[in-house]
N, C-alpha and C. Protein backbone atom coordinates (compact mmCIF):
# COMPACT_ATOMS: atom_id res chain seq x y z
N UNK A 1 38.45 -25.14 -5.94
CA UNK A 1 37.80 -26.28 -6.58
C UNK A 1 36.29 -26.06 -6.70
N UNK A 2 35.77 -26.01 -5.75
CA UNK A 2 34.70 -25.09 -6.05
C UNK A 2 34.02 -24.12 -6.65
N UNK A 3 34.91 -23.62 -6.83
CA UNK A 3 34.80 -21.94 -7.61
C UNK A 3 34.23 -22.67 -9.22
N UNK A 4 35.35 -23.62 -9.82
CA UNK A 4 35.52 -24.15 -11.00
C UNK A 4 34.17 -25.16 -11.34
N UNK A 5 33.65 -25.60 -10.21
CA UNK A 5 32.56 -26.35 -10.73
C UNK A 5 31.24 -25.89 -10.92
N UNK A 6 31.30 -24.42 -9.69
CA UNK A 6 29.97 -23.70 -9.72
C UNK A 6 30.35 -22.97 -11.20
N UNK A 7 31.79 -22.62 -11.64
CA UNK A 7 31.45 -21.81 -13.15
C UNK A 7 30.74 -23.07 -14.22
N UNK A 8 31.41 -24.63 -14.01
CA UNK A 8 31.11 -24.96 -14.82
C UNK A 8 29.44 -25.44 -15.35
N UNK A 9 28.90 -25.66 -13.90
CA UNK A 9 27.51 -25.58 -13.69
C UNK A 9 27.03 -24.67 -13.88
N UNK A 10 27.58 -23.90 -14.44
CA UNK A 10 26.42 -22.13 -14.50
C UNK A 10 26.53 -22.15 -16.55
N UNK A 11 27.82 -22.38 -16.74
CA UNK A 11 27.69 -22.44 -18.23
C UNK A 11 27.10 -23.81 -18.55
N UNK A 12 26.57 -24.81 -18.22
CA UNK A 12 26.50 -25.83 -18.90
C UNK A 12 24.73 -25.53 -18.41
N UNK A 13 24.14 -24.38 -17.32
CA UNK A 13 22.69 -24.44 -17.00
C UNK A 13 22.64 -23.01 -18.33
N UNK A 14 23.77 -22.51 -19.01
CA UNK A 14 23.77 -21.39 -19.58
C UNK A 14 23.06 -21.75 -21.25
N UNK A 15 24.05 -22.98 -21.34
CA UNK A 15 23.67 -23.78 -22.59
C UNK A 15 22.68 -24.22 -22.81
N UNK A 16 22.19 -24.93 -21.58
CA UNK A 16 20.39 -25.43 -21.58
C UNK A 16 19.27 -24.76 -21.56
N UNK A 17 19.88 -23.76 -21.02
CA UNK A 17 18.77 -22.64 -20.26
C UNK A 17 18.11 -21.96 -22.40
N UNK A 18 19.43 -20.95 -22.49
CA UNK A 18 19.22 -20.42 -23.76
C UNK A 18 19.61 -21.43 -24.65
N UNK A 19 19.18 -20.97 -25.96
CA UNK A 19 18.94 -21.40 -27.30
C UNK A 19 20.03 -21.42 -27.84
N UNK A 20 21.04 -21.92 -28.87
CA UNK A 20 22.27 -20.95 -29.30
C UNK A 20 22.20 -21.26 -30.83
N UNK A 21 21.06 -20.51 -30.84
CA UNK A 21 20.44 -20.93 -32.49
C UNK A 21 21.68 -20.08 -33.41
N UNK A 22 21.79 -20.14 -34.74
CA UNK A 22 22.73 -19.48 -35.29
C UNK A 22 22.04 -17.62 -35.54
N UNK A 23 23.36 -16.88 -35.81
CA UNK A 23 23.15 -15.79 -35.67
C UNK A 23 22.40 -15.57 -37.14
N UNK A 24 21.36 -14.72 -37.77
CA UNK A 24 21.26 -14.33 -38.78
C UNK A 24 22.88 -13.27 -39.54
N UNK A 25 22.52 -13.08 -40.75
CA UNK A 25 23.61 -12.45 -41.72
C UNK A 25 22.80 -10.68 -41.89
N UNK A 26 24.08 -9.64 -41.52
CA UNK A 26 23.16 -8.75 -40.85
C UNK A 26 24.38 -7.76 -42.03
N UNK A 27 23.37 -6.44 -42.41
CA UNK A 27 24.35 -5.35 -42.66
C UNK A 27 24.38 -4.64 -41.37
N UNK A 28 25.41 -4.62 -40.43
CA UNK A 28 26.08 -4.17 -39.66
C UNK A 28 25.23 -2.55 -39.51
N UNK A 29 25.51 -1.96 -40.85
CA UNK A 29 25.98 -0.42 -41.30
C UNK A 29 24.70 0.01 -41.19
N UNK A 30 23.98 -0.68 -41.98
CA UNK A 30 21.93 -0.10 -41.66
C UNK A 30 21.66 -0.46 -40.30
N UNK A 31 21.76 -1.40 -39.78
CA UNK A 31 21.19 -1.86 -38.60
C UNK A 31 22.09 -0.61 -37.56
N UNK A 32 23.07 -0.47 -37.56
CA UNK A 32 23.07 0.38 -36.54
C UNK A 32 22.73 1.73 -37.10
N UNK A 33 22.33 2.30 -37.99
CA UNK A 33 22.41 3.73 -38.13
C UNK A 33 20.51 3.87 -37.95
N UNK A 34 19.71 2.30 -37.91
CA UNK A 34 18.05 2.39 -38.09
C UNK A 34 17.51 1.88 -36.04
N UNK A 35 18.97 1.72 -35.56
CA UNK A 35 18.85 1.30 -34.14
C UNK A 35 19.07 2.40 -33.22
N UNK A 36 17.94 2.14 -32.02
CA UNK A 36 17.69 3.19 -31.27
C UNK A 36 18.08 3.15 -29.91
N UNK A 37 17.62 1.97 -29.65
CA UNK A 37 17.95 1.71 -27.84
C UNK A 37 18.66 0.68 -28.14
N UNK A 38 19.93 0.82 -27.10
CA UNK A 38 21.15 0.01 -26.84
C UNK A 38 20.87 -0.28 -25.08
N UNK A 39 21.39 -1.21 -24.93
CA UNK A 39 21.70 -2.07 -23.66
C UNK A 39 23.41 -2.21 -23.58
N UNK A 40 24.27 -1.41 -22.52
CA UNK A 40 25.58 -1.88 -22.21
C UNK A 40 25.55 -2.55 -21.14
N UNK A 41 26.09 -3.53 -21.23
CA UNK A 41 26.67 -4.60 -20.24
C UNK A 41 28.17 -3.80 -19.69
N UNK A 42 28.00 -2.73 -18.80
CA UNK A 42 29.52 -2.53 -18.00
C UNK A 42 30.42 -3.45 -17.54
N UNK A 43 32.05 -2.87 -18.28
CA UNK A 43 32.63 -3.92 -17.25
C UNK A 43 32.93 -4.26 -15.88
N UNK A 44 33.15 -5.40 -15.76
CA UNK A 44 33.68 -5.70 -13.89
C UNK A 44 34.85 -4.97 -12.97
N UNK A 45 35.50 -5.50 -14.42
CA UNK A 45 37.02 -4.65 -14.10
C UNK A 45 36.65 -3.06 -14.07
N UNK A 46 37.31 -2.53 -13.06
CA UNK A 46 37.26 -0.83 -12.89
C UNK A 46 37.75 -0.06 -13.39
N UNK A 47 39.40 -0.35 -14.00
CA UNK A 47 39.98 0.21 -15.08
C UNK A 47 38.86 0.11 -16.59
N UNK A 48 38.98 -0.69 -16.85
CA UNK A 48 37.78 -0.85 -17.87
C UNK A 48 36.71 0.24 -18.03
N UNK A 49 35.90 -0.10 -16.62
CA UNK A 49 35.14 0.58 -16.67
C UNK A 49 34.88 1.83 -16.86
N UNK A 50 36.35 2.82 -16.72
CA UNK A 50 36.60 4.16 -16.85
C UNK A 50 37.36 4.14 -18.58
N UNK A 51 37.40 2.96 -19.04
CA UNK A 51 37.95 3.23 -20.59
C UNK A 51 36.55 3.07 -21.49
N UNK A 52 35.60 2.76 -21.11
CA UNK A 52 34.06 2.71 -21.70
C UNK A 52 33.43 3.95 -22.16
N UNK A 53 34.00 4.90 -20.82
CA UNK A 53 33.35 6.28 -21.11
C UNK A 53 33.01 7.03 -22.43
N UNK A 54 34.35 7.01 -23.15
CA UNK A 54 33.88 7.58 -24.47
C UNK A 54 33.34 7.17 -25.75
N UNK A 55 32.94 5.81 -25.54
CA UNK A 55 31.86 4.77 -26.31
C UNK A 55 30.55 5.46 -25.66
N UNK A 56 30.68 5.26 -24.57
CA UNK A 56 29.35 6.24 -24.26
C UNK A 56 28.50 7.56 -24.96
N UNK A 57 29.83 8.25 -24.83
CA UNK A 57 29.50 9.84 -25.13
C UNK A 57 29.43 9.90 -26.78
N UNK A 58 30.09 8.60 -27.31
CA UNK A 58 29.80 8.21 -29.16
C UNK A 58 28.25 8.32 -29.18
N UNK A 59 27.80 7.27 -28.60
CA UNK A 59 26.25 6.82 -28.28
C UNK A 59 25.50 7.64 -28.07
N UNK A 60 25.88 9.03 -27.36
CA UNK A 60 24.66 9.69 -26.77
C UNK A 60 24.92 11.33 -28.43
N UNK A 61 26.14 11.10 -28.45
CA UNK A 61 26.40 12.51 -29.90
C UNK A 61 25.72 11.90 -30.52
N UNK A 62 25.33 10.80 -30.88
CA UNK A 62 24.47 9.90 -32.65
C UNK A 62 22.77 9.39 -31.59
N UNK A 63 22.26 10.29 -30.86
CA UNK A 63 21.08 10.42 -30.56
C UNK A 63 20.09 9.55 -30.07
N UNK A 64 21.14 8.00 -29.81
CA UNK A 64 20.74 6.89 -29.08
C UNK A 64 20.77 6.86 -27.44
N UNK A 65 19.35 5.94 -27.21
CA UNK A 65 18.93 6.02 -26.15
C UNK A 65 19.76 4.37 -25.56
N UNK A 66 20.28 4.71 -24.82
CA UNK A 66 21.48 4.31 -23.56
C UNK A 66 20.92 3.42 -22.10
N UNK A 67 20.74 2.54 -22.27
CA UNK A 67 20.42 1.80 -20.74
C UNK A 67 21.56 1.04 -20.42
N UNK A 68 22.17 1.27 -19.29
CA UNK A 68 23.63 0.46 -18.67
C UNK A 68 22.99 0.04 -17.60
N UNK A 69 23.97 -1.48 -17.23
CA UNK A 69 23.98 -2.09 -16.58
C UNK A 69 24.86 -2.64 -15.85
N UNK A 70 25.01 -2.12 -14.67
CA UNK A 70 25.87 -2.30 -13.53
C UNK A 70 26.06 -2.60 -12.48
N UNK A 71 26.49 -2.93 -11.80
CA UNK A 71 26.71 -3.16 -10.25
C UNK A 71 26.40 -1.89 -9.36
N UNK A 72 25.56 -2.34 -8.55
CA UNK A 72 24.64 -1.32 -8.18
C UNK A 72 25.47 -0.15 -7.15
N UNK A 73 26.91 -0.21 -6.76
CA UNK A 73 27.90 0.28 -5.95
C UNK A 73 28.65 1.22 -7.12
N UNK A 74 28.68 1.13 -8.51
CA UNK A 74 29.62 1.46 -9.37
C UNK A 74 28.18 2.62 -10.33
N UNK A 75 27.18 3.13 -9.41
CA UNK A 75 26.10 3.37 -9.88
C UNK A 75 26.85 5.17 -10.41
N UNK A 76 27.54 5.58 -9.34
CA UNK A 76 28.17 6.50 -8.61
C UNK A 76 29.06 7.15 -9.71
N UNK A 77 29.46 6.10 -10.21
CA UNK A 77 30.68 6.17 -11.65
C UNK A 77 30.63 6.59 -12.34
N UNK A 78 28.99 6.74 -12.65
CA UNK A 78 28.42 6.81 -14.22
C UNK A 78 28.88 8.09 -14.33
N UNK A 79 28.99 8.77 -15.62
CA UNK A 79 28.50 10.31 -16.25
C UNK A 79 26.76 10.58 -16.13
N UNK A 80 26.93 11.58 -15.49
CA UNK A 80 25.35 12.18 -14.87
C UNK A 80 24.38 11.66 -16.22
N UNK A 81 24.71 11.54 -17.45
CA UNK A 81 23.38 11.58 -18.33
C UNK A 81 23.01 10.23 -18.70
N UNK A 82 24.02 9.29 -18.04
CA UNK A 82 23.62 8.00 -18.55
C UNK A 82 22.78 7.56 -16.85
N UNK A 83 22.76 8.20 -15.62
CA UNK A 83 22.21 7.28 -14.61
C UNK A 83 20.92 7.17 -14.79
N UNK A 84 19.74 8.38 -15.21
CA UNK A 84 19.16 8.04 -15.42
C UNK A 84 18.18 6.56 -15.98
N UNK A 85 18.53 6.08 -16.64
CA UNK A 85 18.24 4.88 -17.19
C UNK A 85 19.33 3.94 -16.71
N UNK A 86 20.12 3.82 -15.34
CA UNK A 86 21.22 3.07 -14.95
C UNK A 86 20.14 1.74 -14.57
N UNK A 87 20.24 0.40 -15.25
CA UNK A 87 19.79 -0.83 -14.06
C UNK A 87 21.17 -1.16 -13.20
N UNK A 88 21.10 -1.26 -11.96
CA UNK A 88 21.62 -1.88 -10.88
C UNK A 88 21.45 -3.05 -10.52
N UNK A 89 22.30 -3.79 -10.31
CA UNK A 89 22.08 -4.80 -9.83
C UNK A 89 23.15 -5.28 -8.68
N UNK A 90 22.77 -6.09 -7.79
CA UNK A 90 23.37 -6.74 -6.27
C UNK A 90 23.62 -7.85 -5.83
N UNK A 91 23.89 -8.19 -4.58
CA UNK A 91 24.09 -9.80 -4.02
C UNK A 91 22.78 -10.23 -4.90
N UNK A 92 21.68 -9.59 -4.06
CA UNK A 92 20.27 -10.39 -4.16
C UNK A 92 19.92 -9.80 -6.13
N UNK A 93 20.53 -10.07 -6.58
CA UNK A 93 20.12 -10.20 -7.89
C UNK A 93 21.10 -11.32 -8.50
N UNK A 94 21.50 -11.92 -7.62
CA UNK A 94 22.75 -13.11 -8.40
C UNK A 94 22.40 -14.07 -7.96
N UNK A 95 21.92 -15.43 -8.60
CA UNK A 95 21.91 -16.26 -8.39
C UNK A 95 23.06 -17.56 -7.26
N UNK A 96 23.20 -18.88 -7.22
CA UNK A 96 24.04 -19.13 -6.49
C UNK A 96 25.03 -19.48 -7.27
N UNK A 97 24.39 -19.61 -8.58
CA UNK A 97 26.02 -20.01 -9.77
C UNK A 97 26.32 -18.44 -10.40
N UNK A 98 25.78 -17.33 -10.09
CA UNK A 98 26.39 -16.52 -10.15
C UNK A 98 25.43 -15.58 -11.83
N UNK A 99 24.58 -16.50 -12.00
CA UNK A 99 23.55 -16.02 -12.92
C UNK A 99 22.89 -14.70 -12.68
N UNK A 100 22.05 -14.15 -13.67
CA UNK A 100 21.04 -13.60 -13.04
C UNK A 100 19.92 -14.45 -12.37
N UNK A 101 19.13 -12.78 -11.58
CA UNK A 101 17.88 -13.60 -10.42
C UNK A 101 16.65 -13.79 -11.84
N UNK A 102 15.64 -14.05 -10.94
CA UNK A 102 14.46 -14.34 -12.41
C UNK A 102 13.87 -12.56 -11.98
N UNK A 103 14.55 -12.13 -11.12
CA UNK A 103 13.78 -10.45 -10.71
C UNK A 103 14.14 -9.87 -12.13
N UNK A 104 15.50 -9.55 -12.22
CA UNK A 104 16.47 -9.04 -13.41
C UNK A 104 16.12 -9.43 -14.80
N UNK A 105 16.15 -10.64 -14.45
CA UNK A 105 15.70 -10.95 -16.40
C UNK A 105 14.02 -11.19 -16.24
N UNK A 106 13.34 -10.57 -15.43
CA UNK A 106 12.18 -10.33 -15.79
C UNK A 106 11.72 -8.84 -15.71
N UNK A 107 12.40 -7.86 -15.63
CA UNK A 107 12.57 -6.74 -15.48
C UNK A 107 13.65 -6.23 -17.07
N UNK A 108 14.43 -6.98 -17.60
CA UNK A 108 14.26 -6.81 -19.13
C UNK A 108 13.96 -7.26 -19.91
N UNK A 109 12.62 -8.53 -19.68
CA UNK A 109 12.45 -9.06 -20.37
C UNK A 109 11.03 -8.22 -20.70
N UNK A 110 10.88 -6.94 -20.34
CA UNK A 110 10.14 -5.97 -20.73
C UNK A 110 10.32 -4.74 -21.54
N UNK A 111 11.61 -5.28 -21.41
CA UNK A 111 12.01 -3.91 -22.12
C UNK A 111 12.76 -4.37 -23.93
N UNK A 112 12.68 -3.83 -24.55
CA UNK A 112 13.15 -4.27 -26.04
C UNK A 112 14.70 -3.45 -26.41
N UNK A 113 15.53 -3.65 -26.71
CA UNK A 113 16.73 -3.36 -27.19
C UNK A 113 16.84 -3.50 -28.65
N UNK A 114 17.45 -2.76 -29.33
CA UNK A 114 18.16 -2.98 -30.93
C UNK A 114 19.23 -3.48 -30.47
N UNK A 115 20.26 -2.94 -29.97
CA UNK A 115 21.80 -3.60 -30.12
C UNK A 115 22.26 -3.71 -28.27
N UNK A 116 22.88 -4.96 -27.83
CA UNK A 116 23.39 -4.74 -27.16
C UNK A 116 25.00 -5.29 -26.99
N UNK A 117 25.22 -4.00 -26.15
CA UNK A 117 26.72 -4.36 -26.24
C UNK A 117 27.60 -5.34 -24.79
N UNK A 118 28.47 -5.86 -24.73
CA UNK A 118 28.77 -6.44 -23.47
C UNK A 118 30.15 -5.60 -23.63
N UNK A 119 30.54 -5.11 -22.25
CA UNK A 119 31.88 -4.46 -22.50
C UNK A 119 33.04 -4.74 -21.81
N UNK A 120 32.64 -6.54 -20.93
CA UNK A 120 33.55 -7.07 -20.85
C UNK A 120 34.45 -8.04 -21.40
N UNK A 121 35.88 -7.46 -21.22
CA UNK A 121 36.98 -7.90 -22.32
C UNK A 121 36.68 -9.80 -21.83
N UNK A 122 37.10 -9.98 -20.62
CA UNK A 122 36.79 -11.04 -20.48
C UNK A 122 35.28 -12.06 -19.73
N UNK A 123 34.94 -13.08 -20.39
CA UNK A 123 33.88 -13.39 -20.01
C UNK A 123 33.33 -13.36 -18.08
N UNK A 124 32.16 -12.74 -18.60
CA UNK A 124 31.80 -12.32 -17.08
C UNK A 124 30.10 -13.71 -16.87
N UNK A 125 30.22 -14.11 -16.73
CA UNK A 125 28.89 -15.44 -16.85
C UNK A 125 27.59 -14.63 -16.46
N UNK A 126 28.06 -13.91 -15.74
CA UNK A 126 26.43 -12.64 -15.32
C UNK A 126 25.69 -11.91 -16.52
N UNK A 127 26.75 -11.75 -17.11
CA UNK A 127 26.77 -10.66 -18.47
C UNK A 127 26.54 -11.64 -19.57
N UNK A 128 27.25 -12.57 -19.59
CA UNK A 128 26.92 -13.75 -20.96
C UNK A 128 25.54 -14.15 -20.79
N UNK A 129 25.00 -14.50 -19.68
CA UNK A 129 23.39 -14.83 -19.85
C UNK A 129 22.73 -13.81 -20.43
N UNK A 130 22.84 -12.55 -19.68
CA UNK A 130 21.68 -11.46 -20.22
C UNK A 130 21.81 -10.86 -21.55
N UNK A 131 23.53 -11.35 -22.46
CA UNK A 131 23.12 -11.04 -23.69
C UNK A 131 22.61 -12.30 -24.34
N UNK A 132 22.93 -12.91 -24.04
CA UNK A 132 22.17 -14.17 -24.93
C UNK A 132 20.63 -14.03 -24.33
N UNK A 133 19.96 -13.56 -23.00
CA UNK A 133 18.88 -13.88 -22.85
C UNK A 133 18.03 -12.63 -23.49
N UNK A 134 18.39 -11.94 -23.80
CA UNK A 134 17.93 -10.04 -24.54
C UNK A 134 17.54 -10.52 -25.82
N UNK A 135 16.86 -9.96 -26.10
CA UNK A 135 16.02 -10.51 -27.67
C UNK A 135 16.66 -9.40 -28.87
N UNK A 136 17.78 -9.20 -28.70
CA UNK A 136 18.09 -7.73 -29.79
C UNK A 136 18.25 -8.60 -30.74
N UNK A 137 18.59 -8.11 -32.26
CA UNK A 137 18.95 -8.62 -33.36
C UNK A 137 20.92 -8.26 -33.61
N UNK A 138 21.34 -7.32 -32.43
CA UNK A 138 22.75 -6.82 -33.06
C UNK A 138 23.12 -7.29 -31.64
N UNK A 139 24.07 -7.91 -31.52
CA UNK A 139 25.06 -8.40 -29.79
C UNK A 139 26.38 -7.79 -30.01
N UNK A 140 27.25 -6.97 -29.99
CA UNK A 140 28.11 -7.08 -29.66
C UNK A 140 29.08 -6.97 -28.74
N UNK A 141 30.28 -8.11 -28.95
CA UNK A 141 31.45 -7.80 -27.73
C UNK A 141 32.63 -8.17 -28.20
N UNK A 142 33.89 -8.19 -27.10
CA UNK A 142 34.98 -8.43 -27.53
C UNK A 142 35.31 -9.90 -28.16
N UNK A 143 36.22 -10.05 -28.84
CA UNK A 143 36.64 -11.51 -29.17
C UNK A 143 37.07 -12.21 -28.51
N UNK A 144 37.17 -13.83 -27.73
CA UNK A 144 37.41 -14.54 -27.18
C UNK A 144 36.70 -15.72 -27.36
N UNK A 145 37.24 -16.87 -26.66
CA UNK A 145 37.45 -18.37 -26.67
C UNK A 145 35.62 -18.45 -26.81
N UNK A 146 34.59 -18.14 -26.10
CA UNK A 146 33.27 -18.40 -26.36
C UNK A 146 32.54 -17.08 -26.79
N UNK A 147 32.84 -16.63 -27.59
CA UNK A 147 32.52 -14.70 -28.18
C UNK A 147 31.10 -15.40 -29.55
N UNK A 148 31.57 -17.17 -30.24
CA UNK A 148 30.79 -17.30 -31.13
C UNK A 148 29.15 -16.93 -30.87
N UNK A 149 29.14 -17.69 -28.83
CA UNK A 149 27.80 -18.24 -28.58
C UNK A 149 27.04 -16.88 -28.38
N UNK A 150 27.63 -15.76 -28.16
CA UNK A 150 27.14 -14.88 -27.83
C UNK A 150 26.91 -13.20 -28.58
N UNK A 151 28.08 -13.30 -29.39
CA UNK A 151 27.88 -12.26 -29.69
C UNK A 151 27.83 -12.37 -31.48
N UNK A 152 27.03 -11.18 -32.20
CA UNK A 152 27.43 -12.07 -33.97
C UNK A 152 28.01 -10.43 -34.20
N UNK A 153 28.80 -9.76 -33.36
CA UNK A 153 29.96 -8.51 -34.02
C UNK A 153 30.76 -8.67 -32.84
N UNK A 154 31.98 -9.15 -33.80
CA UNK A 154 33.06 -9.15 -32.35
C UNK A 154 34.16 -8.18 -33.03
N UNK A 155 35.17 -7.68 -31.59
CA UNK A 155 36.23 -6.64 -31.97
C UNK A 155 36.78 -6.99 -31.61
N UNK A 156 38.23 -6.77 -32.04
CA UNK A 156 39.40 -7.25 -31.65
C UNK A 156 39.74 -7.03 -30.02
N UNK A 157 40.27 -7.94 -29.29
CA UNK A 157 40.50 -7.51 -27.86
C UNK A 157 42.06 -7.99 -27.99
N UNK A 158 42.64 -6.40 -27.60
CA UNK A 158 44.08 -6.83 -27.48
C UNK A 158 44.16 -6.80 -25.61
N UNK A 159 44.74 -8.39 -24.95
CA UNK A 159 44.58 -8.56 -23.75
C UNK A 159 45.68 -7.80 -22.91
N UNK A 160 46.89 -7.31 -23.73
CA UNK A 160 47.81 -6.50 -22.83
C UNK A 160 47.45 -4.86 -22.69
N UNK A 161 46.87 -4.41 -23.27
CA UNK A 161 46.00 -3.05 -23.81
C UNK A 161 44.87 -2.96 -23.66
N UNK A 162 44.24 -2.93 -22.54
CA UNK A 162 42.73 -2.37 -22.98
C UNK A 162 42.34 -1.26 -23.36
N UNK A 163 42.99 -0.01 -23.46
CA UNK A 163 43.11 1.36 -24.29
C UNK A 163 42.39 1.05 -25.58
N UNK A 164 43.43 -0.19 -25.63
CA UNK A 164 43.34 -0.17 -27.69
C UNK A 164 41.86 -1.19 -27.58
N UNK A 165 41.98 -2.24 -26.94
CA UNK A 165 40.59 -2.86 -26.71
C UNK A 165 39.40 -1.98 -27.09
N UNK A 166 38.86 -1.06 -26.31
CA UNK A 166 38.04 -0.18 -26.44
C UNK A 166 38.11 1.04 -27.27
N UNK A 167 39.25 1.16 -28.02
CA UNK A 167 39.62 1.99 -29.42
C UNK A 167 38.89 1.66 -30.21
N UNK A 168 39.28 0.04 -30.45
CA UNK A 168 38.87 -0.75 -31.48
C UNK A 168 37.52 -0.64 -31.27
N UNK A 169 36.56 -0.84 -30.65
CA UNK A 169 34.78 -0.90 -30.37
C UNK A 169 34.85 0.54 -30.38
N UNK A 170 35.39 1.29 -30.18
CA UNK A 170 34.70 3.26 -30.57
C UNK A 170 35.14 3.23 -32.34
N UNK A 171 36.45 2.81 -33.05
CA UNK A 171 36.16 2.57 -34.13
C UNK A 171 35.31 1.79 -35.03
N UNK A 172 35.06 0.86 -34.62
CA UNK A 172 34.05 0.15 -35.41
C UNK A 172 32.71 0.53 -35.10
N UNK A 173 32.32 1.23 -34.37
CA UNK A 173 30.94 1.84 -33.88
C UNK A 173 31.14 3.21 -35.15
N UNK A 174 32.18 3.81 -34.89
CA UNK A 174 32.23 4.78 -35.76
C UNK A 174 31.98 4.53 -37.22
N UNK A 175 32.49 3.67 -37.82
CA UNK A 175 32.76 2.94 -39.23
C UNK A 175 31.17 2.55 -39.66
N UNK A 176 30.72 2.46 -38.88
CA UNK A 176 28.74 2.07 -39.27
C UNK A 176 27.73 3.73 -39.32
């Protein structure tokens, strides 16, 4: 019971907090081929997290610069060329509703992104703030029940498959 009210207090301080102005109308196809630095939001889930990999290695063949963001234990996981630029994050970077700290989002609120991606299938409230709080012009993530507020390129998420989940986002990355 608890659990359910601290989520619902974290999205309703999520709503107030950010803006949820409408998305601009974007060519997809220029914007990513004129975009340089990307921001991934890793997923929670661990299976996941090992089906991400070759979205990665898309990203780094087409000469874009790569900052992930993860749980600071899952640092370990990475492929050697993305730790470099790995942010970590911990207990003491989570708020008590489960937000980010003001350390974290003031630590990218220095840094500028073209596109960022979130690469969890299902909503993670840690991850929904920092793409809505990231100033990029391109968000994308999977499709789901609140995918409008956050992201303006969504991909199909098939929920029995995450294989194909993350097919679908290496194809449509490809297709631009």
């Amino acid at each position: 019971m608890i659990g359910i009210l601290k989520e619902q207090a974290a999205k309703y301080f999520l709503k107030k907090r950010l803006s949820y102005k409408e998305f601009d109308q974007r060519n997809f196809a220029s914007v990513f081929k004129r975009s340089f630095s990307f921001l991934v939001l890793m997923p929670r889930d661990e299976r996941d997290f090992r089906l991400t990999i070759p979205v990665m290695e898309f990203l780094r063949e087409e000469k874009k610069s790569i900052v992930t963001m993860t749980y600071d234990y899952r640092i370990s996981l990475l492929p050697t060329f993305l730790k470099p630029n790995a942010i970590e994050h911990g207990i003491n970077d989570v708020t008590k509703l489960n937000l980010p700290s003001k350390k974290i989002l003031g630590k990218l609120d220095n840094m500028r992104f073209d596109v960022v991606i979130d690469m969890n299938r299902e909503e993670v409230l840690f991850y929904s703030f920092i793409s809505k709080f990231v100033n990029a012009p391109v968000k994308i993530g999977f499709a789901r029940s609140d995918a409008d507020d956050y992201f303006n390129l969504q991909v199909i998420n098939d929920q029995g498959n995450p294989e194909i989940s993350y097919q679908n986002l290496l194809n449509c990355l490809k297709m631009f």
